[in-house]
Protein backbone atom coordinates (compact mmCIF):
# COMPACT_ATOMS: atom_id res chain seq x y z
CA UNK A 1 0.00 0.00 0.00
CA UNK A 2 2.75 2.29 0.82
CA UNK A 3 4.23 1.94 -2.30
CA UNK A 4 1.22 2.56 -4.31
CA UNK A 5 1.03 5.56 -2.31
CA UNK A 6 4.59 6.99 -3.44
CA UNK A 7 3.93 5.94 -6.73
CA UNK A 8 0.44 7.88 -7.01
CA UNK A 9 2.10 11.35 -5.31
CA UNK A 10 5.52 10.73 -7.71
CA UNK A 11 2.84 10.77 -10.75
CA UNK A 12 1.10 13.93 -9.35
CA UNK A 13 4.29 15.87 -8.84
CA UNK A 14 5.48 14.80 -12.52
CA UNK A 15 2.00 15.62 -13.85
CA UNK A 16 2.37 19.15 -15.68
CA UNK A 17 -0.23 21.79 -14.53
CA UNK A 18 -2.52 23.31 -16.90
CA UNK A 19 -5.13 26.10 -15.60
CA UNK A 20 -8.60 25.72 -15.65
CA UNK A 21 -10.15 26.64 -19.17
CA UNK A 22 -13.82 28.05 -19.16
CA UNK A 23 -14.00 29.18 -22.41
CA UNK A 24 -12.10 29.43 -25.62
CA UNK A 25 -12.53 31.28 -28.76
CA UNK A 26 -11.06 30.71 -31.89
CA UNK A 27 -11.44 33.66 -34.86
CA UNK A 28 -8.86 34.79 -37.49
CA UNK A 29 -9.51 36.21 -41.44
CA UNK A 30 -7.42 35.53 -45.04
CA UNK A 31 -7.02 38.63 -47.13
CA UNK A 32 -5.51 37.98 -50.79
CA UNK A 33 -4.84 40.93 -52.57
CA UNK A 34 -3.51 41.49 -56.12
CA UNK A 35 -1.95 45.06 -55.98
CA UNK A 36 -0.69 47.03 -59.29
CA UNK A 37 1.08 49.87 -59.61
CA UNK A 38 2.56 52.18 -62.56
CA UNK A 39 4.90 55.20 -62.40
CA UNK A 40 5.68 55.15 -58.16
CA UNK A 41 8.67 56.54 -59.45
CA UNK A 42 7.41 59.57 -60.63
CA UNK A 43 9.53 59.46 -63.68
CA UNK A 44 12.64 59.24 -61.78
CA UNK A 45 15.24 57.76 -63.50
CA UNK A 46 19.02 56.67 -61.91
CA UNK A 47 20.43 59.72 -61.00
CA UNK A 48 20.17 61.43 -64.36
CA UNK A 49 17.25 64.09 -63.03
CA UNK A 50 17.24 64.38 -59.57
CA UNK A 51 19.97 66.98 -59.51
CA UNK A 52 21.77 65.14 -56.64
CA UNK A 53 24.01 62.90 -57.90
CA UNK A 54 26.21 61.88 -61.06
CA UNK A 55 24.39 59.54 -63.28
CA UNK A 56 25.47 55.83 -63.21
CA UNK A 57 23.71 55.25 -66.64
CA UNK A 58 21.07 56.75 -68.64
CA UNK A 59 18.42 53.32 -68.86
CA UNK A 60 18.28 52.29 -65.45
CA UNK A 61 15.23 53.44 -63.86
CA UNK A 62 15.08 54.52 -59.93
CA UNK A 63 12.72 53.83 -57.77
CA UNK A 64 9.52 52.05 -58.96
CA UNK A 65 8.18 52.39 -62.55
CA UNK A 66 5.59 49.82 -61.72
CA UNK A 67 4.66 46.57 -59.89
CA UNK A 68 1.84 43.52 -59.96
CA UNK A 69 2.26 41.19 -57.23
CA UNK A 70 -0.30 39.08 -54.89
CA UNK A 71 -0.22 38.74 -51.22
CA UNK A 72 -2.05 36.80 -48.72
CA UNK A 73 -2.32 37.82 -45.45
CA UNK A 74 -3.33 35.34 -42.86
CA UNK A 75 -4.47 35.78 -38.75
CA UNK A 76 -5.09 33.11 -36.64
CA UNK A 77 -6.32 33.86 -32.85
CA UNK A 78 -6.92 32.12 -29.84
CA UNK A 79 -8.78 33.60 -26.97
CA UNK A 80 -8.60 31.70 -23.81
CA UNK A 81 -10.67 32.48 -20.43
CA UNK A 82 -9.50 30.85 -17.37
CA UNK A 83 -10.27 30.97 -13.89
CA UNK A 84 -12.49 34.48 -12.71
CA UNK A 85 -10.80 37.56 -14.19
CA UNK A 86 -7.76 35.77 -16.01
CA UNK A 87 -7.74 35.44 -19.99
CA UNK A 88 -4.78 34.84 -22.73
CA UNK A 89 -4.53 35.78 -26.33
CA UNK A 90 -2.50 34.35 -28.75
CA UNK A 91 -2.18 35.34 -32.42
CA UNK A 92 0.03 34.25 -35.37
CA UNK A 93 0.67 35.73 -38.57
CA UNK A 94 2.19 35.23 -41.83
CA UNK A 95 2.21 37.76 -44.77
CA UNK A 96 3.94 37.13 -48.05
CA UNK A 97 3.84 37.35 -51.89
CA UNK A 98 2.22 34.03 -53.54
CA UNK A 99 4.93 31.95 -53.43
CA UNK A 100 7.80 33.92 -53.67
CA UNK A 101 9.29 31.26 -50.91
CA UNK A 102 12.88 33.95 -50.36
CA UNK A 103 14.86 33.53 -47.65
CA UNK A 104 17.92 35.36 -46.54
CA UNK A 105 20.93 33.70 -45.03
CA UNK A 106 21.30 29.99 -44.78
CA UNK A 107 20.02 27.36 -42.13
CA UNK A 108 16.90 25.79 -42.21
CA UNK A 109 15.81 27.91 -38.73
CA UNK A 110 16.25 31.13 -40.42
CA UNK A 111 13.47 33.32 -39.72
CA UNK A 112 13.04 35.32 -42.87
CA UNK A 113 11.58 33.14 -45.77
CA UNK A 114 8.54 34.86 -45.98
CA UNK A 115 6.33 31.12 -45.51
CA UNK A 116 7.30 31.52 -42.06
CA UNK A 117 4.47 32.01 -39.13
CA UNK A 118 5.11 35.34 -36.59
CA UNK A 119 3.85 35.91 -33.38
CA UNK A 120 1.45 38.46 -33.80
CA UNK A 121 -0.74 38.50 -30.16
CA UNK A 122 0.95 37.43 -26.93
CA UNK A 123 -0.55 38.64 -23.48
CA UNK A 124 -2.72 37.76 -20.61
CA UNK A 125 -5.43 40.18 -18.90
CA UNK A 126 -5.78 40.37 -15.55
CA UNK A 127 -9.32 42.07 -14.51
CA UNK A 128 -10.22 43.85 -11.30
CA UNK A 129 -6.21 43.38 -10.21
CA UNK A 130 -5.70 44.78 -6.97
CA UNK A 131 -9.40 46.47 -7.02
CA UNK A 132 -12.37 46.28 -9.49
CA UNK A 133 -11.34 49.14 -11.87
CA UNK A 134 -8.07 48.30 -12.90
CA UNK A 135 -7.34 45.97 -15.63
CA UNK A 136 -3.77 45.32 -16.95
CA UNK A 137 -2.56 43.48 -19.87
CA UNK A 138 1.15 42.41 -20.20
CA UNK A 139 2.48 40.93 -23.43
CA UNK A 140 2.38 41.44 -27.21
CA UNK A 141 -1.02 43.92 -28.24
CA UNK A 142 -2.35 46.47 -30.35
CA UNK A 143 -2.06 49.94 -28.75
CA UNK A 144 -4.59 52.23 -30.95
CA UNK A 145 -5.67 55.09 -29.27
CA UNK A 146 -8.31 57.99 -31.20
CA UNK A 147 -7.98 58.28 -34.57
CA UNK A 148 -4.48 56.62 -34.88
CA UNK A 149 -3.23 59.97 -35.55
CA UNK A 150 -0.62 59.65 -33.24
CA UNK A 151 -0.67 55.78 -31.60
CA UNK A 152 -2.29 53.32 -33.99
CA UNK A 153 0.35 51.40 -35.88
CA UNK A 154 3.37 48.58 -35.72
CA UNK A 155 5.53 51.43 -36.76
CA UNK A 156 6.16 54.09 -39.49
CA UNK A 157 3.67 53.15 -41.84
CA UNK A 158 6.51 52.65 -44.77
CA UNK A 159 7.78 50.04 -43.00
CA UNK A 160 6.72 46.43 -41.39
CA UNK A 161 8.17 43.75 -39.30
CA UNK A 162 6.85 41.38 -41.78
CA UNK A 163 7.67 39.50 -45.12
CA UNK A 164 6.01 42.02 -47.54
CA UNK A 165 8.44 45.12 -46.08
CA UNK A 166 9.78 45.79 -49.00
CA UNK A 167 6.84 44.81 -51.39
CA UNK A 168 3.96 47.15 -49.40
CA UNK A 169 4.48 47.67 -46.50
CA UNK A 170 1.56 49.74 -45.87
CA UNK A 171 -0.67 47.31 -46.31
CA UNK A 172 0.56 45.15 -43.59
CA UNK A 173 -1.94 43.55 -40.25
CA UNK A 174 1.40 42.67 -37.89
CA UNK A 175 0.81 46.40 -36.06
CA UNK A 176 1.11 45.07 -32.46
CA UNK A 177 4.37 45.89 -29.83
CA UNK A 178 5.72 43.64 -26.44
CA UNK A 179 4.19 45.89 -23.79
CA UNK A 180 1.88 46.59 -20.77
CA UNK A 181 -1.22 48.19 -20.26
CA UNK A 182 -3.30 49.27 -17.21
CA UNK A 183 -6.51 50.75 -17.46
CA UNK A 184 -8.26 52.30 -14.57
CA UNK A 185 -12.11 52.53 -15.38
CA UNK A 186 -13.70 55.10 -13.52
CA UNK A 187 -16.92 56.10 -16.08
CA UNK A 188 -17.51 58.07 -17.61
CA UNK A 189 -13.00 58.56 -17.38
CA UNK A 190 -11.08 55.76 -18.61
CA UNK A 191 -6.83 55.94 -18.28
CA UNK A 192 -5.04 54.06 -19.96
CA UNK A 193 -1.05 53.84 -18.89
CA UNK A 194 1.24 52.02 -21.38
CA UNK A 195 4.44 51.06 -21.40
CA UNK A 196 6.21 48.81 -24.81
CA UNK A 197 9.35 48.50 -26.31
CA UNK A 198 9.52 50.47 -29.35
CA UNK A 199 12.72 48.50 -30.76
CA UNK A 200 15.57 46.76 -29.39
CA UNK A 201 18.82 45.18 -31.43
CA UNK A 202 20.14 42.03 -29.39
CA UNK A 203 23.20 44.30 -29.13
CA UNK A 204 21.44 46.54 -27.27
CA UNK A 205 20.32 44.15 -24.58
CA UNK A 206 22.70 45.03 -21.02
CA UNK A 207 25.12 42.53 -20.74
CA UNK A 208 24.68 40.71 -24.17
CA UNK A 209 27.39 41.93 -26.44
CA UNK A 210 28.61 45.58 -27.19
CA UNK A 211 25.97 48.39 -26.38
CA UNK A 212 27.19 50.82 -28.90
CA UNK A 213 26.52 48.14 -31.73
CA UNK A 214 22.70 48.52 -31.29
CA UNK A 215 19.95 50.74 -30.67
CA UNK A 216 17.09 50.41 -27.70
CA UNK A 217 13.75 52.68 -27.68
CA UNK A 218 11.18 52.85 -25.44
CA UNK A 219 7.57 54.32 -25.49
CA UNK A 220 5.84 55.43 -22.46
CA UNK A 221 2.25 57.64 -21.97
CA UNK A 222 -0.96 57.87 -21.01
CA UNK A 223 -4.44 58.54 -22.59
CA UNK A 224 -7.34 60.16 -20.72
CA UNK A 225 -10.93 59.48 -22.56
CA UNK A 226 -13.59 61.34 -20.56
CA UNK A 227 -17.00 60.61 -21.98
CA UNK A 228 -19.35 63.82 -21.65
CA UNK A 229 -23.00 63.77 -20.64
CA UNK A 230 -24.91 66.27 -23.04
CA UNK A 231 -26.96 65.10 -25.96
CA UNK A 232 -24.31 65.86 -28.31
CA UNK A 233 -22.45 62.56 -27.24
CA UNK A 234 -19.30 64.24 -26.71
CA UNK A 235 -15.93 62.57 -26.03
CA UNK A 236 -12.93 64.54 -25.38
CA UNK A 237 -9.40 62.78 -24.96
CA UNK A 238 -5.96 64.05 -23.53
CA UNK A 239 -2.81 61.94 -23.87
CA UNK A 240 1.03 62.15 -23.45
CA UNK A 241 3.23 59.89 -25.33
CA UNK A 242 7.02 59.55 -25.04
CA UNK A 243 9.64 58.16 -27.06
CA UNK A 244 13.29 57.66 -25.47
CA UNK A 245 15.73 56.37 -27.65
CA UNK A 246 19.34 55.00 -25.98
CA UNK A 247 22.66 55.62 -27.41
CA UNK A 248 23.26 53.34 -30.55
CA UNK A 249 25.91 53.71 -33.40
CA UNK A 250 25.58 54.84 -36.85
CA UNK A 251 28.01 53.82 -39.26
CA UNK A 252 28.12 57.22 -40.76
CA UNK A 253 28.26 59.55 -38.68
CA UNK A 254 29.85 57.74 -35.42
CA UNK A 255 27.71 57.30 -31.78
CA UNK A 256 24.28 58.29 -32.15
CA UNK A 257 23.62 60.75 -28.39
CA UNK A 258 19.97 58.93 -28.25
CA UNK A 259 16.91 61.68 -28.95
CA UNK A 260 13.78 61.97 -26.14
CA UNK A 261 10.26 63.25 -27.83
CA UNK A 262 7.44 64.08 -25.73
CA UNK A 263 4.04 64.09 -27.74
CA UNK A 264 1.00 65.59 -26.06
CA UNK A 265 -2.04 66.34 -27.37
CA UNK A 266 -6.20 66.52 -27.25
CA UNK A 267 -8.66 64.87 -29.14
CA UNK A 268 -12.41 65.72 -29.14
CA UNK A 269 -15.41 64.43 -31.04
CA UNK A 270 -18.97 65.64 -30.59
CA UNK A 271 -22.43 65.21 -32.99
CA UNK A 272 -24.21 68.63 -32.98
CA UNK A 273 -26.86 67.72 -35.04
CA UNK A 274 -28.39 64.49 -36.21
CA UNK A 275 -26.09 62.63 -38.86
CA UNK A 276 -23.26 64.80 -38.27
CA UNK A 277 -19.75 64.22 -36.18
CA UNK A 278 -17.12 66.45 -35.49
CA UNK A 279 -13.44 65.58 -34.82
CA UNK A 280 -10.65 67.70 -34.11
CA UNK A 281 -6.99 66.67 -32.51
CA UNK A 282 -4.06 68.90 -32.04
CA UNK A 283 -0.25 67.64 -30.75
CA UNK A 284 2.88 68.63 -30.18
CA UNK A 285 6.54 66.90 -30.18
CA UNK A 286 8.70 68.55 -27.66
CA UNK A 287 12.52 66.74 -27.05
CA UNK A 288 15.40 66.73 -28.72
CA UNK A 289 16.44 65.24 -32.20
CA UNK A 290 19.90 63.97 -33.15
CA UNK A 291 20.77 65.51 -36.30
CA UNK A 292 24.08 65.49 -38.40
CA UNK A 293 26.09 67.82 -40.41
CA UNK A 294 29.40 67.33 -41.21
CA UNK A 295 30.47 64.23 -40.19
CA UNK A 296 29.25 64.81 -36.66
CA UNK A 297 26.54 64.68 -34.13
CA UNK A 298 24.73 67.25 -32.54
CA UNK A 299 21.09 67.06 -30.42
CA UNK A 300 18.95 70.22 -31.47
CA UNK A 301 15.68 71.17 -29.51
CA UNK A 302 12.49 69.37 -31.24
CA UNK A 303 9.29 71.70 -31.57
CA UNK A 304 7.01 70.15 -33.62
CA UNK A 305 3.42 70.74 -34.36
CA UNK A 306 0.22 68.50 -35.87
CA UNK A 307 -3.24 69.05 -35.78
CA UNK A 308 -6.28 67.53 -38.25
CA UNK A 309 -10.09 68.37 -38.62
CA UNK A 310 -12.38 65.80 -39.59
CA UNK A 311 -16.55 65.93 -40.32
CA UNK A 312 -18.95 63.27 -41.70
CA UNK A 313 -22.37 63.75 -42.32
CA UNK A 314 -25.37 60.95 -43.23
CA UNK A 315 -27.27 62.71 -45.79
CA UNK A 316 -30.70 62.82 -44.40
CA UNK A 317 -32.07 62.00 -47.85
CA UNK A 318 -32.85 59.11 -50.59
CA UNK A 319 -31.93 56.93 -47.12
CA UNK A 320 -32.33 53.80 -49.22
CA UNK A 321 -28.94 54.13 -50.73
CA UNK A 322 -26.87 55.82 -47.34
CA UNK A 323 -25.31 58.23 -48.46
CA UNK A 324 -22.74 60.13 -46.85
CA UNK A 325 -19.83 63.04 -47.62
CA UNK A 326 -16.94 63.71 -45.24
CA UNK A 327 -13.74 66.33 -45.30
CA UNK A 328 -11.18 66.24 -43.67
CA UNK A 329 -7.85 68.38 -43.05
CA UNK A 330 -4.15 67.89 -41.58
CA UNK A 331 -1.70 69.56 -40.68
CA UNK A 332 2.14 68.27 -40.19
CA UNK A 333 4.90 71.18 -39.68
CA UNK A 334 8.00 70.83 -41.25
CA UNK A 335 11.84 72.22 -41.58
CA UNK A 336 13.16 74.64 -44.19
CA UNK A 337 16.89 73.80 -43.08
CA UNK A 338 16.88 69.73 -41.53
CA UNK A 339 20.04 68.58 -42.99
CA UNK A 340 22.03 71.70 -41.28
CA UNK A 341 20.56 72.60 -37.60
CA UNK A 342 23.72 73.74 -36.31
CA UNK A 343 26.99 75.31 -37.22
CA UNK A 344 29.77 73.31 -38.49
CA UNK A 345 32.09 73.73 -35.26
CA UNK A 346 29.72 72.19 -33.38
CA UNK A 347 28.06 75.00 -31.44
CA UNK A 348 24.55 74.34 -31.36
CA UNK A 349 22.41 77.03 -33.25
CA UNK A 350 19.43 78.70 -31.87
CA UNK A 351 17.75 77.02 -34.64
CA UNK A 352 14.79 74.00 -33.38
CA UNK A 353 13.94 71.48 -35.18
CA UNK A 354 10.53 71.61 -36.32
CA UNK A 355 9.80 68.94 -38.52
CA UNK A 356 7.02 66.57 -37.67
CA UNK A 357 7.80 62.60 -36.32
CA UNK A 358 4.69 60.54 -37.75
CA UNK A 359 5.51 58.49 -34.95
CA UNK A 360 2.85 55.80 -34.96
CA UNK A 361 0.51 56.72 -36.99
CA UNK A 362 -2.28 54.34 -38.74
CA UNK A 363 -3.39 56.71 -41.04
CA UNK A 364 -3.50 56.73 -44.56
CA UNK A 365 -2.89 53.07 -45.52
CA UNK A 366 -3.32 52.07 -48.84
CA UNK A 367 -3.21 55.45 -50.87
CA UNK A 368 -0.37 56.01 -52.96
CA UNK A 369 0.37 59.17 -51.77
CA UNK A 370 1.07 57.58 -48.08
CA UNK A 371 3.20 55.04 -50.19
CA UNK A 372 5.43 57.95 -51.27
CA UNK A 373 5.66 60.60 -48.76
CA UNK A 374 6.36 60.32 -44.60
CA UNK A 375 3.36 62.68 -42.94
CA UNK A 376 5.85 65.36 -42.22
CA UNK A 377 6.13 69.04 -44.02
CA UNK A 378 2.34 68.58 -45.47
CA UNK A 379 -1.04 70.26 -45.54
CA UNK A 380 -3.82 67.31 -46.60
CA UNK A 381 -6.96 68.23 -47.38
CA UNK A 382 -9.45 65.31 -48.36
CA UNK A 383 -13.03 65.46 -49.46
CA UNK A 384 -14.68 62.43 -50.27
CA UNK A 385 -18.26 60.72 -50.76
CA UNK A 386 -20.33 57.18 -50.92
CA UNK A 387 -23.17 55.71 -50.94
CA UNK A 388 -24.96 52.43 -51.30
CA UNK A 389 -26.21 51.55 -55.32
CA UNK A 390 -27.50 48.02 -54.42
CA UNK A 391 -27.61 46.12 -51.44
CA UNK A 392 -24.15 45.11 -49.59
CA UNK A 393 -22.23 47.23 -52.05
CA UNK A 394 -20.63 50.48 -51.08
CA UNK A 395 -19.10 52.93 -54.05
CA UNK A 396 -17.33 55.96 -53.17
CA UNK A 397 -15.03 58.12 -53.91
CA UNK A 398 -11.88 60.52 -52.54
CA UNK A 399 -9.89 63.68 -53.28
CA UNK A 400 -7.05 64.46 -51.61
CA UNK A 401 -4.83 67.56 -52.13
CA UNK A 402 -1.29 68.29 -50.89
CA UNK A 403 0.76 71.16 -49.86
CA UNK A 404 4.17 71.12 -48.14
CA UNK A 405 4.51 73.75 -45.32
CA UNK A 406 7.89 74.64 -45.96
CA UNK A 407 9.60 74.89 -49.14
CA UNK A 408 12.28 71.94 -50.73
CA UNK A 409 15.68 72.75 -51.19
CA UNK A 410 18.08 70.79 -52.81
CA UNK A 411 20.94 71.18 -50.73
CA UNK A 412 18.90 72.15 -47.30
CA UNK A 413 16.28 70.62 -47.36
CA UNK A 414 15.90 68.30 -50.36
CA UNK A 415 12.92 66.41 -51.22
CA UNK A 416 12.62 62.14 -50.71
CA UNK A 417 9.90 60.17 -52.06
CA UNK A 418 9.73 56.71 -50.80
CA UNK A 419 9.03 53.44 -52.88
CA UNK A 420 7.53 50.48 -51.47
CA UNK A 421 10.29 48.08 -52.64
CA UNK A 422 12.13 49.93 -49.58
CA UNK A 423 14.02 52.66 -51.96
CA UNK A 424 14.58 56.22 -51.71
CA UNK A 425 14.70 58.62 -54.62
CA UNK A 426 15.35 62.20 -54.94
CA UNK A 427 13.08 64.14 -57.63
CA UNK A 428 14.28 67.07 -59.27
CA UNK A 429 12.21 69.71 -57.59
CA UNK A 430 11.32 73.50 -58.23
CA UNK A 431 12.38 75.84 -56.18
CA UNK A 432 9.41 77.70 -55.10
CA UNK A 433 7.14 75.11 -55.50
CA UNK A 434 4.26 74.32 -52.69
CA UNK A 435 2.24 72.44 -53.81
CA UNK A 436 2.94 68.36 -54.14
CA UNK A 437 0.06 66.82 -56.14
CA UNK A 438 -3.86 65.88 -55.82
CA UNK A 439 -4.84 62.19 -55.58
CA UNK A 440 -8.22 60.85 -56.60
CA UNK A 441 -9.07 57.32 -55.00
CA UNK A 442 -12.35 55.24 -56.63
CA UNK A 443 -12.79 52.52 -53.75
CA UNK A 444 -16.00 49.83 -54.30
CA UNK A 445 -16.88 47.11 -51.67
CA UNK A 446 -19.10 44.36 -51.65
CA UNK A 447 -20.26 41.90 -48.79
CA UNK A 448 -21.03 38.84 -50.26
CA UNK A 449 -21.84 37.18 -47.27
CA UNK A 450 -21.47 38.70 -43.64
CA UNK A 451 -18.40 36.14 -43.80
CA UNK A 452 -16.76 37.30 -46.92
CA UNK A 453 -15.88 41.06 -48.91
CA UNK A 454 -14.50 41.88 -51.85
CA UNK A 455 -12.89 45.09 -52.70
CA UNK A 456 -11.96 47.65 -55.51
CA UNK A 457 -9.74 50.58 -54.71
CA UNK A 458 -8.18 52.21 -58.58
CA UNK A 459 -6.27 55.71 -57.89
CA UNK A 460 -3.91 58.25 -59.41
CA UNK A 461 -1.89 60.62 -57.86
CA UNK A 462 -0.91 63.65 -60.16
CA UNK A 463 2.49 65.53 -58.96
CA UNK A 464 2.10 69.09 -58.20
CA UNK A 465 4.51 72.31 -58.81
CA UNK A 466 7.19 71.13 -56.70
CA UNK A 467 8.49 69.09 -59.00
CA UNK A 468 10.43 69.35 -62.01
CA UNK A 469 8.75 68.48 -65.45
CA UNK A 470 10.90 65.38 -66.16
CA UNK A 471 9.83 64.28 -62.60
CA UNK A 472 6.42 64.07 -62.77
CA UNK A 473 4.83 61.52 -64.33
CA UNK A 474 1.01 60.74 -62.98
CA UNK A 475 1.27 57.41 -60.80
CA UNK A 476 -1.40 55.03 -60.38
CA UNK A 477 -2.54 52.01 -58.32
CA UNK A 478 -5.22 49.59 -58.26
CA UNK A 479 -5.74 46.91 -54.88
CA UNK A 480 -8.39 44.22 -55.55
CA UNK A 481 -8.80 42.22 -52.36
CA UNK A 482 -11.47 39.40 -50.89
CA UNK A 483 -11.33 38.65 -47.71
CA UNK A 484 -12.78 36.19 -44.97
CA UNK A 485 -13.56 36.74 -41.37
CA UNK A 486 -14.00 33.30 -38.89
């Protein structure tokens, strides 16, 4: 008997533990989208016209002259609640062009071929910790705060942590950061206090190899939503974000002195009348910004300013096919003199640095416009429509027009236009040109089932005065997508 008895309490102790399960949830959604794309490049060709550099050769195109590629985007998720209070999510990813099956370096654990899965959603919530308002989650999540003017994204939106980085990177779902998150709820005021890790090189991990070979940033804040009780259903929202970046090395210039930006701002949205909702949101960047001139490093002062406007009104007519106009406006300061802050001998000028930091903003995705340009130096105004034709189908359409705020300079403050293949190119551009182009977007959307959509965006962005006439060629892009939600 004994023996039985130490063999029963050895196979408890050996047993693993699991925790108690309640309820699980399983959801995810496929996207496959066929994207095409002419003239990204503006015209741009290798050197030749963008005033900057001595031409390599006279037939080799810069940039993008045009694209056709399909992706499939895939989310799986698993939401787990355990005992009272306690859940887990878990979410993979994978992103990639149809079988384009590339991987860099060698080794079959290399984690770059693009048929790889990534670990999108990683955390556990703990409800009423310590007392009944606070909830905190800790691990990999979305933080999306407002509008995503300022918090809404994996990153600058020209850029992913995923396999389709340098195909369109815009257009990628892996948007989430390792961080925490308490949220006191105290209706109608919510704060929420967040804390992730913005980006991190192994280098830059204390004790694990040299700390001047890599780069660690951090993202702290707050954002207060207070929830008004008139009629108008008005919310107003006050946050402060900041983003401290350690010292790091760049091969260029030598040790980077780490930068500190302070974001805050207030958001407000309110319906006045019947159908119609007003947004407005205004921010700052205070800090400091590394900047280099001459082979060397100096921090100047950051003051930085962003604001946008938006309205959308329900036409309260022909109801049967919805339809509905909305403008919007933004504003995103930026610097006449950027590549030269400061004086050559190293004394600091009185000069700040004003150009906006998109920082992590969701906005945008999907134009071509956002494809080419970082949301810095512009004035955007947008006016747009839609409405319903037949059943489950949505048509509409937007204009968008854009100014920069401060004029290009070749040799100050020249002009870059991004590709989505990850290049940079460097139009020619006038010299007292403002204004950068107008984009017209035609986007069409059907629900075929409340399972399954299918989508049509076709639009053309037409350069404006700023640049030169051999740089400004009229691009255009079309995005055909269906998609499935489970």
């Amino acid at each position: 008997m004994k023996k039985i008895l130490v063999a029963a309490l050895f196979v408890v102790l050996a047993s693993p533990a699991f925790a108690a399960i309640q309820n699980v949830k399983v959801s995810g959604d496929i996207t496959t989208s066929w994207v095409s794309d002419n003239s990204l490049n503006l015209g741009t060709t290798d050197g030749s016209e963008d005033g900057n550099s001595t031409p390599t050769t006279n037939y080799l195109e810069a940039g993008m002259k045009n694209q056709s590629v399909f992706l499939t985007q895939t989310r799986l998720r698993v939401d787990a609640d355990l005992s009272d209070n306690v859940s887990t999510t878990v979410g993979l990813i994978n992103e990639r062009a149809w079988n384009a099956e590339s991987c860099t370096g060698s080794g079959v654990s290399n984690a770059n071929c693009d048929t790889n899965v990534q670990l999108y959603l990683a955390s556990v919530t703990l409800r009423e910790m310590l007392y009944s308002p606070l909830t905190v989650q800790v691990g990999r999540q979305v933080f999306n705060y407002g509008n995503g003017f300022i918090l809404g994204d994996g990153g600058p939106i020209n850029s992913a942590a995923a396999d389709i980085n340098n195909i369109y990177a815009d257009l990628t779902e892996r948007t989430a950061y390792d961080g925490v998150t308490a949220t006191l709820d105290y209706k109608p005021l919510t704060i929420s206090l967040i804390y992730f890790k913005n980006d991190q090189t192994t280098n830059s991990i204390e004790g694990h190899g040299n700390l001047q070979d890599g780069q660690s940033s951090d993202v702290y804040g707050y954002n207060a939503n207070y929830q008004l009780s008139d009629p108008w259903n008005t919310v107003v929202e006050q946050y402060m974000f900041a983003r401290i970046n350690g010292v790091g090395y760049l091969a260029t210039t030598g040790v980077d002195k780490g930068s500190v930006m302070y974001v805050p701002g207030l958001r407000a949205s309110t319906n006045p009348i019947k159908n119609l909702n007003i947004q407005g949101e205004i921010a700052w960047e205070l800090g400091n910004q590394d900047v280099s001139s001459g082979g060397a490093v100096e921090s100047e002062r950051r003051d930085a300013m962003a604001g946008q406007f938006l309205a959308t009104y329900s036409l309260p007519i022909l109801d049967k096919y919805k339809p509905t106009v909305n403008a919007s406006y933004t504003y995103a300061s930026g610097d006449k003199n950027s590549n030269t802050n400061y004086s050559a001998d190293g004394i600091s000028s009185a000069k700040t640095y004003t150009a906006w930091d998109e920082f992590n903003t969701i906005q945008g995705a999907g134009t071509i416009y956002r494809a080419l340009f970082n949301m810095s130096n512009q004035s955007i105004v947008e006016a747009g429509a839609s409405f319903s034709p037949l059943e489950d189908v949505t048509a509409g359409v937007t204009w968008s027009g854009l100014w920069a705020n401060t004029r290009y300079d070749s040799s100050q403050n020249p002009l870059s236009v991004l590709q989505p293949n990850g290049t940079t190119i460097s139009p020619a551009t006038n010299h007292n040109g403002f204004w950068l182009g107008n984009e017209t977007d035609l986007n069409l959307t059907y629900n075929y089932t409340e399972d399954v959509t299918f989508g049509l965006t076709v639009g053309w962005f037409v350069p404006g005065d700023v640049f030169k006439n051999n740089n400004d060629e009229t691009a255009s892009q079309a995005i055909a997508n269906v998609g499935v939600k489970f």
